[in-house]
Each structure stands twice: as structure tokens, then as C-alpha cells.
C-alpha atoms as a PDB file:
ATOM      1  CA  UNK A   1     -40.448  58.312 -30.401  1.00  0.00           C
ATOM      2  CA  UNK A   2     -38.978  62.032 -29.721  1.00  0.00           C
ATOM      3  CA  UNK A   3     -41.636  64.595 -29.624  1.00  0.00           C
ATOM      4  CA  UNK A   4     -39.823  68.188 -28.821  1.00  0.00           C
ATOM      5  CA  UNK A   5     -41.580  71.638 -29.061  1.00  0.00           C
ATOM      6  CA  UNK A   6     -41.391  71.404 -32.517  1.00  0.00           C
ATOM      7  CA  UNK A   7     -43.766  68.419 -32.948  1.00  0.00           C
ATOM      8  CA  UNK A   8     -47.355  68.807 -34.324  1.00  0.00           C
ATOM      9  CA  UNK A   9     -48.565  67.160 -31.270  1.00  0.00           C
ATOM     10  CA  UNK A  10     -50.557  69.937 -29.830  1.00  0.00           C
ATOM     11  CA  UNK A  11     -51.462  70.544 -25.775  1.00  0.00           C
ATOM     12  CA  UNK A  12     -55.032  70.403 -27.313  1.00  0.00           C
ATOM     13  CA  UNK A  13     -54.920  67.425 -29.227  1.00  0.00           C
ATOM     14  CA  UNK A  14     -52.823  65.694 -26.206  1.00  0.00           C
ATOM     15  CA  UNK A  15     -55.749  66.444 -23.804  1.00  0.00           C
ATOM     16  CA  UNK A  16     -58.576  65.278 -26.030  1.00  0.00           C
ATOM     17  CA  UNK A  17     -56.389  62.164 -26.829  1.00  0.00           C
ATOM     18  CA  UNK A  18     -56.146  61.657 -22.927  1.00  0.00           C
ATOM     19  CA  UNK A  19     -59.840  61.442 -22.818  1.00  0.00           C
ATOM     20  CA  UNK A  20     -60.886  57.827 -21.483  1.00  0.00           C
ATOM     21  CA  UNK A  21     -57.333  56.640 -21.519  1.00  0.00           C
ATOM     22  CA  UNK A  22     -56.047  56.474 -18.546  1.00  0.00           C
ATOM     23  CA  UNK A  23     -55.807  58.890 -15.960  1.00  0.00           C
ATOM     24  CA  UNK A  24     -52.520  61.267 -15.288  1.00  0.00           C
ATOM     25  CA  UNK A  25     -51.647  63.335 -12.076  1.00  0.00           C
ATOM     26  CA  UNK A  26     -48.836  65.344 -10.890  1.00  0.00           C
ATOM     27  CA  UNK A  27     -47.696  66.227  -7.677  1.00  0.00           C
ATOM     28  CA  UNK A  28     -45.552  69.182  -7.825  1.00  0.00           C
ATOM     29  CA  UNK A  29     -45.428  73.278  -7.974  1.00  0.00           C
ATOM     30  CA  UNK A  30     -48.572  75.156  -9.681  1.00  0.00           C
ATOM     31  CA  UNK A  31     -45.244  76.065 -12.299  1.00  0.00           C
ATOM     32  CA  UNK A  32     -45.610  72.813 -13.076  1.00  0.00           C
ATOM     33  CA  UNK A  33     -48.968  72.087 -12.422  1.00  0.00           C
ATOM     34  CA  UNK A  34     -50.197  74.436 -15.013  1.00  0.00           C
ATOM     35  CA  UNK A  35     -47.902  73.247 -18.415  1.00  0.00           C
ATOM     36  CA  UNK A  36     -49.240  69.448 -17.237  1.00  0.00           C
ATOM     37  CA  UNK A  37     -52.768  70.876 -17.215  1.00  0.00           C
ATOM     38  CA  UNK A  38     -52.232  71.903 -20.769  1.00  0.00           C
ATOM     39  CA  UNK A  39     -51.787  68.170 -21.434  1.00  0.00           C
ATOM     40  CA  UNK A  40     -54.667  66.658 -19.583  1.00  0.00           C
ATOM     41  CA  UNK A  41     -53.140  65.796 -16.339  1.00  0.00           C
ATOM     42  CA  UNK A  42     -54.667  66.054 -13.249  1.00  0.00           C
ATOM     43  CA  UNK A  43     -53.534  68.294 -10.081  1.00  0.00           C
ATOM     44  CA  UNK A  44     -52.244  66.608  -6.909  1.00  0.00           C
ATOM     45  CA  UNK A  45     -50.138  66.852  -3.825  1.00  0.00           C
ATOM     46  CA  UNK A  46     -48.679  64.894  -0.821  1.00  0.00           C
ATOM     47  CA  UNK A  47     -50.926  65.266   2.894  1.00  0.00           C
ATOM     48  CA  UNK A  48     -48.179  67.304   4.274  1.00  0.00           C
ATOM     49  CA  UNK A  49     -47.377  69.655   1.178  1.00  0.00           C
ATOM     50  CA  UNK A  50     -51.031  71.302   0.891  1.00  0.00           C
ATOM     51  CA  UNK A  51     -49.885  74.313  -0.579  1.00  0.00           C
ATOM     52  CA  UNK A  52     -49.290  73.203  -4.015  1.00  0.00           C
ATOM     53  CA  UNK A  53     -53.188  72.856  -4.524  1.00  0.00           C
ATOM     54  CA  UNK A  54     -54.556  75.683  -2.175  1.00  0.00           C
ATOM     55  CA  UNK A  55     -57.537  77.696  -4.441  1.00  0.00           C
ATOM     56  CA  UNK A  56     -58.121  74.538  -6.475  1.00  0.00           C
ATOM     57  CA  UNK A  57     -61.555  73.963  -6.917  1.00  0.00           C
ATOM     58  CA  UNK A  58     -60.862  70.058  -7.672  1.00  0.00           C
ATOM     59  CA  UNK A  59     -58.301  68.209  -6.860  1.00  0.00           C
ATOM     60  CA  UNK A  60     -57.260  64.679  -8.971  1.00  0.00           C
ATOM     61  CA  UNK A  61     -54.825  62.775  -6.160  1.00  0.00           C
ATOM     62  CA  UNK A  62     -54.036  63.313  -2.988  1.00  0.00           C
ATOM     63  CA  UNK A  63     -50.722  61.401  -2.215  1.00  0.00           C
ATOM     64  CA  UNK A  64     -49.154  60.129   1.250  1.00  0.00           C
ATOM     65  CA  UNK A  65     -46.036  60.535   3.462  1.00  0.00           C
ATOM     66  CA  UNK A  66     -45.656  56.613   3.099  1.00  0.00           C
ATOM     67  CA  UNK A  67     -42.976  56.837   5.917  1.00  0.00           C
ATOM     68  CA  UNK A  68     -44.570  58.432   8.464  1.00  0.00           C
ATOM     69  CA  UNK A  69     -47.758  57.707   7.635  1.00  0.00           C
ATOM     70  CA  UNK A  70     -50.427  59.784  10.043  1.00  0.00           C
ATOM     71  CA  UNK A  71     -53.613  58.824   8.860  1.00  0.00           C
ATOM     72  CA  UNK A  72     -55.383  61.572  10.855  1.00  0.00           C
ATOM     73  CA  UNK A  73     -53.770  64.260   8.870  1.00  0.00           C
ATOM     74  CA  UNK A  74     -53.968  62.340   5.462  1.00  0.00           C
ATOM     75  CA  UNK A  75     -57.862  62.109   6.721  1.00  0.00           C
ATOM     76  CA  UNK A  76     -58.633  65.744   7.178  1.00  0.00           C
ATOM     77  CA  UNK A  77     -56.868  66.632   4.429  1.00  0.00           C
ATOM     78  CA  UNK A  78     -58.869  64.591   2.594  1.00  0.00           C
ATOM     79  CA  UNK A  79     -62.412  65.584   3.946  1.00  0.00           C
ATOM     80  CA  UNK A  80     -61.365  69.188   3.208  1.00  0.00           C
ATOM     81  CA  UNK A  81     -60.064  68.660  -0.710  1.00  0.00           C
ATOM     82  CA  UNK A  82     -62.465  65.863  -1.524  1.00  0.00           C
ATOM     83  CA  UNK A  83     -60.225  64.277  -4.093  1.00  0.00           C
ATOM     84  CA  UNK A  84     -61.124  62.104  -7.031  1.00  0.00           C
ATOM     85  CA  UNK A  85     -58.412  59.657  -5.934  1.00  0.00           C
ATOM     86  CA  UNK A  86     -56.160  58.900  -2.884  1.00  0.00           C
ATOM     87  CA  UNK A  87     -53.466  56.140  -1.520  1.00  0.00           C
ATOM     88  CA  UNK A  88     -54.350  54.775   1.733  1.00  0.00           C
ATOM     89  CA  UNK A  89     -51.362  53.065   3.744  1.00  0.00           C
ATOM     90  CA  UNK A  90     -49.083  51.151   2.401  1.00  0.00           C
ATOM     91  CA  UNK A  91     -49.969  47.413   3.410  1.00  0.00           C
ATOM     92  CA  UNK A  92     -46.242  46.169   4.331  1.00  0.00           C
ATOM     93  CA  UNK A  93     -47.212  43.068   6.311  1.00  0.00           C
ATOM     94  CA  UNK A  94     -50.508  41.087   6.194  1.00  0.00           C
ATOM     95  CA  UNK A  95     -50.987  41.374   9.724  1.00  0.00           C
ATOM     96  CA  UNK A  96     -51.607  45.114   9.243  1.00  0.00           C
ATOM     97  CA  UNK A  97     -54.271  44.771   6.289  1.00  0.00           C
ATOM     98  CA  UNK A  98     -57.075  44.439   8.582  1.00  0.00           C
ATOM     99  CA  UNK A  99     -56.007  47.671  10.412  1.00  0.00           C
ATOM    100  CA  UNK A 100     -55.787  49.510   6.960  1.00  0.00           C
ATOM    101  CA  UNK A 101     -58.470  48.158   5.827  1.00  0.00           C
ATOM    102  CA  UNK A 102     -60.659  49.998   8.165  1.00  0.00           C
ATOM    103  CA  UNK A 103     -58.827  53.285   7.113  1.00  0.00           C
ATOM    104  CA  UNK A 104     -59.633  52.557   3.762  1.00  0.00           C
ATOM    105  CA  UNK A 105     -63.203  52.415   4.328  1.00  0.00           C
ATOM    106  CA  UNK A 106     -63.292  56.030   6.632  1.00  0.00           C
ATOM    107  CA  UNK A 107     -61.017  57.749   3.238  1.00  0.00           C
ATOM    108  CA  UNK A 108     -63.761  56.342   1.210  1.00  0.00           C
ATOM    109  CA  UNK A 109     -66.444  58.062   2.866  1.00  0.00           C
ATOM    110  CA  UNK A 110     -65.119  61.455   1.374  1.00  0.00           C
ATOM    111  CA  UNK A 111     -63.043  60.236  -1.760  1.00  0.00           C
ATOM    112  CA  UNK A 112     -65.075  58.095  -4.319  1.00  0.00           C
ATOM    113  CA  UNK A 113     -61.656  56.450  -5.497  1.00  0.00           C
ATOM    114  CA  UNK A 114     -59.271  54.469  -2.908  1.00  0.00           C
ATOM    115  CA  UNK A 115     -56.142  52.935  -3.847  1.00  0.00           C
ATOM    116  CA  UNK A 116     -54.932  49.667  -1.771  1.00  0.00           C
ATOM    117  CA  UNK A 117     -51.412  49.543  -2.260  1.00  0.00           C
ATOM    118  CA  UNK A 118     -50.024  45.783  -1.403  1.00  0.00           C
ATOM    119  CA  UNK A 119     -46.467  45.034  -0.751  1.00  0.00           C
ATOM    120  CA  UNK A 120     -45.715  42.141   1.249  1.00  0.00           C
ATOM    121  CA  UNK A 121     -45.175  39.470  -0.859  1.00  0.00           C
ATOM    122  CA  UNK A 122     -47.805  37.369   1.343  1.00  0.00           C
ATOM    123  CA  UNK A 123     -50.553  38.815  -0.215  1.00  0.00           C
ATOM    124  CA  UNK A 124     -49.686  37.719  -3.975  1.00  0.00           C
ATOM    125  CA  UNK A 125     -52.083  34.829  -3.905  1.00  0.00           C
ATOM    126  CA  UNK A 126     -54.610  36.605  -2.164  1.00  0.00           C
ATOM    127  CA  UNK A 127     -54.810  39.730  -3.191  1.00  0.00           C
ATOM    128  CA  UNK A 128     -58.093  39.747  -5.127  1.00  0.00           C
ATOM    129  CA  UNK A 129     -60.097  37.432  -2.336  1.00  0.00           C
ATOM    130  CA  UNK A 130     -58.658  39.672   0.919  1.00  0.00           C
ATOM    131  CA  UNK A 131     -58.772  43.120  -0.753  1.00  0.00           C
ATOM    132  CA  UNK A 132     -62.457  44.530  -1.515  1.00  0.00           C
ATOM    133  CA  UNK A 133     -63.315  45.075  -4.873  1.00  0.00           C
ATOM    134  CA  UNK A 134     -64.736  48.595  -5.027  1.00  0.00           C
ATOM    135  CA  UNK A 135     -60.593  49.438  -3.731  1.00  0.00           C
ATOM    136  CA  UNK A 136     -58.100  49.998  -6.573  1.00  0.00           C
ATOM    137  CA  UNK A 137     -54.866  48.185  -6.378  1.00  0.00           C
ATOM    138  CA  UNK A 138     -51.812  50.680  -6.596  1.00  0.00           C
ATOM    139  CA  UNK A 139     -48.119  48.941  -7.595  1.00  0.00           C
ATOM    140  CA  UNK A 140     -45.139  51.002  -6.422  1.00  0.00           C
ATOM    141  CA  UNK A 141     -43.021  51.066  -9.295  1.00  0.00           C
ATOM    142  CA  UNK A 142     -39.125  50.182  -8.555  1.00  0.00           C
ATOM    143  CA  UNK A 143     -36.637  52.650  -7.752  1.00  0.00           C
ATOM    144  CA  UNK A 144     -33.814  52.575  -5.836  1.00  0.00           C
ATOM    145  CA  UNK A 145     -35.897  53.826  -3.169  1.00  0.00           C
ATOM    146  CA  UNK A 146     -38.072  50.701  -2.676  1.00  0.00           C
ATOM    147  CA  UNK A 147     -41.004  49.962  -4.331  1.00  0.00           C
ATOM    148  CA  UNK A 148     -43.507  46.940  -4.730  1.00  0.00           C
ATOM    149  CA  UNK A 149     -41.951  43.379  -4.715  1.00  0.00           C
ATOM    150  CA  UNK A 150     -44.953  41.370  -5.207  1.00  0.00           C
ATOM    151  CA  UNK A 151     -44.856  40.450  -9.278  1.00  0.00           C
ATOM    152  CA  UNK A 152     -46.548  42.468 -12.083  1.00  0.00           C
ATOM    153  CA  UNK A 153     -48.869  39.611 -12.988  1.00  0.00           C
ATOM    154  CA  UNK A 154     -50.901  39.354  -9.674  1.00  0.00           C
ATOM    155  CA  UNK A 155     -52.361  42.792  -9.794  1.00  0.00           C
ATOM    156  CA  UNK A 156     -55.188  41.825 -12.449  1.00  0.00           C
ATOM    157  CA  UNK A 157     -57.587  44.736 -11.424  1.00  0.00           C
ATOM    158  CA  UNK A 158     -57.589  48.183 -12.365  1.00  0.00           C
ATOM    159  CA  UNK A 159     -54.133  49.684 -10.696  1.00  0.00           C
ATOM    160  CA  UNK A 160     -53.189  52.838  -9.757  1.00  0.00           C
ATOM    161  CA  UNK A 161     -49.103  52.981 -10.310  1.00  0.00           C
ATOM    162  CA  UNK A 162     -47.273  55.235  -8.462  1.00  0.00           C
ATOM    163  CA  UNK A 163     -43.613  56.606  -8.739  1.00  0.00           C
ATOM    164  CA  UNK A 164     -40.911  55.780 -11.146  1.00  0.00           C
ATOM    165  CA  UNK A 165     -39.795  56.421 -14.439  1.00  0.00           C
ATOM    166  CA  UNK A 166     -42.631  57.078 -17.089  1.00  0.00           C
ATOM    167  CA  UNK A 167     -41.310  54.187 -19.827  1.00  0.00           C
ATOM    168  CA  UNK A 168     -41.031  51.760 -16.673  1.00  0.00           C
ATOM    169  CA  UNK A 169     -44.423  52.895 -15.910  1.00  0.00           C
ATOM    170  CA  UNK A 170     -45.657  52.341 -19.380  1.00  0.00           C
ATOM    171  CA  UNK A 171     -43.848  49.011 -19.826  1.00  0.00           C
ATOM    172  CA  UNK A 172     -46.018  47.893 -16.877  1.00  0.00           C
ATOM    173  CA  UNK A 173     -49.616  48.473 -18.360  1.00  0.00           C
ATOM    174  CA  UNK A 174     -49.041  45.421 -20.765  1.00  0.00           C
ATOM    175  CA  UNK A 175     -48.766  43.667 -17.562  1.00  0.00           C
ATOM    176  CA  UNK A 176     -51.516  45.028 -15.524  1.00  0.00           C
ATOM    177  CA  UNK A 177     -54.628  46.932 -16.361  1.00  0.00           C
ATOM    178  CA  UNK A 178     -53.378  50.135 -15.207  1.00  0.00           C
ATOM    179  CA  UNK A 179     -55.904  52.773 -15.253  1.00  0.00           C
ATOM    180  CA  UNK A 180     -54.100  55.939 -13.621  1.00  0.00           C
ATOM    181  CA  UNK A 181     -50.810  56.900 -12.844  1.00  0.00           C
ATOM    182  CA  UNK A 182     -48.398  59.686 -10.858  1.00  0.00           C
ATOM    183  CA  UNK A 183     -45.389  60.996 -12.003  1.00  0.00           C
ATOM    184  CA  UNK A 184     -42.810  63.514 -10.539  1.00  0.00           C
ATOM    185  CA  UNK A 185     -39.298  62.069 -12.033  1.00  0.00           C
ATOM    186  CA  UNK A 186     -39.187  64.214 -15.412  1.00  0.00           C
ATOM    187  CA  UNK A 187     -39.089  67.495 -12.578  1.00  0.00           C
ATOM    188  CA  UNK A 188     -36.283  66.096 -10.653  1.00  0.00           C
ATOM    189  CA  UNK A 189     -34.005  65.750 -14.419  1.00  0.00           C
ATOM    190  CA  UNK A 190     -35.482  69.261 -15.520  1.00  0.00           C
ATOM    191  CA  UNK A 191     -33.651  71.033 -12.762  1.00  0.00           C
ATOM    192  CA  UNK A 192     -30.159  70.073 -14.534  1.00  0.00           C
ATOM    193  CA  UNK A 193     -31.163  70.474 -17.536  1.00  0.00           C
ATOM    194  CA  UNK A 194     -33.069  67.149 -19.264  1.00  0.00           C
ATOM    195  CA  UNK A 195     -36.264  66.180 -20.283  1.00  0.00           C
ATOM    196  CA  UNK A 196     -37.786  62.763 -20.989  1.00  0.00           C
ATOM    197  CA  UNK A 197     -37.746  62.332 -25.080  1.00  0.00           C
ATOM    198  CA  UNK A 198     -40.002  59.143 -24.876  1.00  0.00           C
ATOM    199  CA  UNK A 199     -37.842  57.020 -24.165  1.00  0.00           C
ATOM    200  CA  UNK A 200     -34.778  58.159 -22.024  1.00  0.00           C
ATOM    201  CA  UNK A 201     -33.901  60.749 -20.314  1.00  0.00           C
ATOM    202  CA  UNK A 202     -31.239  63.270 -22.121  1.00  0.00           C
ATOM    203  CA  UNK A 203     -30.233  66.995 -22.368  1.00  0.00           C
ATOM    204  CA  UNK A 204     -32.875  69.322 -23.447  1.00  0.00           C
ATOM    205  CA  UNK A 205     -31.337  71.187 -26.768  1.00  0.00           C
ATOM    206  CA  UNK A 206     -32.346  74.562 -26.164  1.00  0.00           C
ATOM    207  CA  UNK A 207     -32.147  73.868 -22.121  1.00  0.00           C
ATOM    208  CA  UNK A 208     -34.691  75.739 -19.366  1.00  0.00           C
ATOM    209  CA  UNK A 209     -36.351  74.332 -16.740  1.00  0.00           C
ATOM    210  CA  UNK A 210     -40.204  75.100 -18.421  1.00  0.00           C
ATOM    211  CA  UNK A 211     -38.849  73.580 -21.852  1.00  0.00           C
ATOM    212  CA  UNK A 212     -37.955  70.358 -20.525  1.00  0.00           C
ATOM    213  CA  UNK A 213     -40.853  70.581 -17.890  1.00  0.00           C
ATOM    214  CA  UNK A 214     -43.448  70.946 -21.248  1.00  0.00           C
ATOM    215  CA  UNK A 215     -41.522  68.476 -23.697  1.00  0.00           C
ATOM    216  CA  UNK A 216     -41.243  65.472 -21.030  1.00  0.00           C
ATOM    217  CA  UNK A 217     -45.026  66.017 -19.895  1.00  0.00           C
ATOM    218  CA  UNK A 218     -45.601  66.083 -24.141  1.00  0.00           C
ATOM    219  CA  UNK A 219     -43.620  63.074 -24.412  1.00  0.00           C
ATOM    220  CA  UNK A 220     -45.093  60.630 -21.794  1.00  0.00           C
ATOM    221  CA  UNK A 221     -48.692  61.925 -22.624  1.00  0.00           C
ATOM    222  CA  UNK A 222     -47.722  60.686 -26.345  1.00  0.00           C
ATOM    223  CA  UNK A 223     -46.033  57.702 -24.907  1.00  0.00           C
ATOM    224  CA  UNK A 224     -49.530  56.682 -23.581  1.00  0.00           C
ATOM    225  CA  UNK A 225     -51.644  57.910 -26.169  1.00  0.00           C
ATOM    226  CA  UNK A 226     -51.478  54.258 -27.589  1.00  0.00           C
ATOM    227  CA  UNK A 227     -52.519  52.445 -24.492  1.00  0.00           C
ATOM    228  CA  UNK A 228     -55.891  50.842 -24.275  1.00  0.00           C
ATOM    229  CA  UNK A 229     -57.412  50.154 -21.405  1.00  0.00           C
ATOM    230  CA  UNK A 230     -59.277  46.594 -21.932  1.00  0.00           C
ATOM    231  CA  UNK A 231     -62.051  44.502 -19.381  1.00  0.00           C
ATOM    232  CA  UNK A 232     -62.859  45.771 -16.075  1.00  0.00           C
ATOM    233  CA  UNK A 233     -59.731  48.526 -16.462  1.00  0.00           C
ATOM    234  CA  UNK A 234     -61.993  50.031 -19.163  1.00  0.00           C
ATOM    235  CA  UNK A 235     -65.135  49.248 -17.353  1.00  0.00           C
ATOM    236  CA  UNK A 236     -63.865  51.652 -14.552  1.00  0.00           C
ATOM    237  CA  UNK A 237     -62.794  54.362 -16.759  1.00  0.00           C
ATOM    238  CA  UNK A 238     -65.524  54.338 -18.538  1.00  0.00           C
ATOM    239  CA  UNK A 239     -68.044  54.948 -14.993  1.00  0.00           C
ATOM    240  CA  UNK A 240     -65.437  57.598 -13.679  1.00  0.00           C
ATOM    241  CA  UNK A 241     -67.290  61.271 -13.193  1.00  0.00           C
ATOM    242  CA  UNK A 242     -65.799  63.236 -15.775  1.00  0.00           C
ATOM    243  CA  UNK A 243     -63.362  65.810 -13.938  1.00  0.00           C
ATOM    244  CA  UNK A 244     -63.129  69.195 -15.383  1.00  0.00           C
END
């Protein structure tokens, strides 16, 4: 459904419709981080890009260089900001899950919300008996990039997804009890010019970067705005702190 500047669908009524939904973050410039903030979404930024959320006094996600991955750094970034959520490594081979696992539990000591993010397709079967509980799974949503290859129906907990385009991310949730999501894509088609209508991704028809910025953050916060979280996905929403 297209929702452009023109639609009734108000920043207000997009952030009280957000309420107990599912949670949204962006990663990206405080240009950016402002108009999403007007929609409900939460602020966030990468361990090595700290200068997108300096003078916050809360911060929603705190993302990783998945890469080069230096868990010292992601560490103190995260005792300093103190963020409601944050990705620990990225488990790419089973034999490294008990290694991770142990940086999971330091992260947790100063974030209240961990995300587990499993990729080698070893762990399928045993995902809910080898990772703890009180971790949320996170599914790296295909691109031509990479992304998760283990299959949408074995992450049956409350999942973080991260990355990818936001109707591939919201074709997921009626596959997995997604509970929070980041999403970056809609600034990387703004810079030439097109915005996410809610369902693809096409020229803006006035054009500027801040118009197609607002109208894709519009769209996939309407795209959502159906989604019901159900069972323990609900459950966890439902105990979150409320963030301000």
C-alpha cells in the first residue's frame, strides 16, 4: 500500500501505533535519526561509528563490525552507552559458540537485551537446546552480501532481524516471531533519488533526499503496523522497559 507525504498517516499516530509492536532501530546520521524518531524508531549505531549517537541520553541498538569483529571495543562501547539491545558475534561455526557464548554473557552484564545471531547451518537442530534462553536469536536477512543460511522455520523464539530490505524483512515475521528489527537500505536508495512505497523501491515524485528519507521510514512503519506479535514474541514485548 503507497503511503506518500500526502497520506493521513501521521508521525504521531505512526509512533503510538508502534507501541508494543515490535521494536524499530536505525543506524545512520542524526539527519536521519531524527525524521525516524518522528515515527517511533529507535536510535542506533555500529561499535566503530560512535559519533552518530554522541549526546544521546539512550541509546536503542548498538550494532557490530561483523567482519572484524573486536569484542573489546564492541565491549566498552557498550559499558559506556548502556544500550537496550546489542548483537554479539556472529556464530559462523559451532566450534566457536562456546567462545561467544562467554562474550555474550560479559555484553549482558551492561545491556539487558543480547542478540545470538546463528549461522552455521549446524546449529539448525539445536539451536533452542545450545543457545540460552534469556539470549534473543537474530536472523541475518539475505542480501547479496551474505546473510543467514540456516531456514526461517528454526528460529521459533523471539528474533532480532537484521539487514535487508524492509518487505523481505516483513515477509519473514509470518515465519518467525520477530520482535525487533534494523534497517538502513531505504538511506542507501534515498541518495539517488527513491524511497520505499511499501512495497518496492521507486523514484520519489517530488525527489530530495529528506522526502524519500520520511516517506520510506512512513511506509515500512505502516507496513508493520499490522503485525502481531503472538506467544513468547509478545510475552517479551510485553516485559520490555518502556524506552522514552
Amino acid at each position: 500500500m503507497l503511503v506518500n507525504s500526502c497520506s493521513a498517516l501521521s508521525e504521531n499516530s505512526a509512533t503510538k501505533h508502534n507501541s508494543g509492536r515490535v521494536l524499530k532501530f536505525v543506524a545512520h546520521s542524526k539527519r536521519v535519526r531524527d525524521i525516524a524518531h518522528d515515527f517511533g524508531w529507535l536510535p542506533g549505531a555500529r561499535y566503530t561509528n560512535l559519533r552518530d549517537i554522541r549526546g544521546l541520553s539512550k541509546v536503542g541498538f548498538l550494532d557490530i563490525h561483523w567482519k572484524k569483529y573486536d569484542f573489546e571495543r564492541h565491549l566498552s562501547a557498550a559499558k559506556t552507552y548502556r544500550p537496550l539491545l546489542t548483537i554479539a558475534r556472529d556464530i559462523e561455526s559451532l566450534e566457536s559458540l562456546s567462545h561467544i557464548l562467554r562474550e555474550a554473557d560479559q555484553l549482558a552484564r551492561v545491556c539487558p537485551n543480547v542478540v545470538l545471531v546463528p549461522k552455521d547451518p549446524r546449529l539448525a537442530e539445536i539451536i533452542n537446546s545450545q543457545i540460552p534462553q534469556r539470549y534473543i536469536l537474530g536472523y541475518s536477512v539475505p542480501t547479496r552480501y551474505g546473510g543467514t543460511l540456516i531456514p526461517p522455520e528454526y528460529f521459533k523464539r523471539p528474533t532480532h532481524l537484521l539487514g535487508g530490505r524492509p518487505d523481505v524483512q516483513r515477509a519473514l515475521a509470518s515465519q518467525m516471531p520477530v520482535v525487533s528489527f534494523d534497517c538502513n537500505r531505504f538511506t542507501l536508495d534515498a541518495a539517488f533519488g527513491d524511497y520505499f512505497d511499501g512495497q518496492i523501491f521507486r523514484p520519489h515524485p517530488v525527489g530530495g533526499y529528506e522526502n524519500c528519507i520520511r516517506d520510506s521510514v512512513r511506509n515500512i512503519t505502516h507496513l508493520w503496523s499490522s503485525y502481531e506479535p503472538l506467544g513468547e514474541a509478545k510475552r517479551w514485548l510485553s516485559r520490555l522497559t518502556h524506552y522514552n
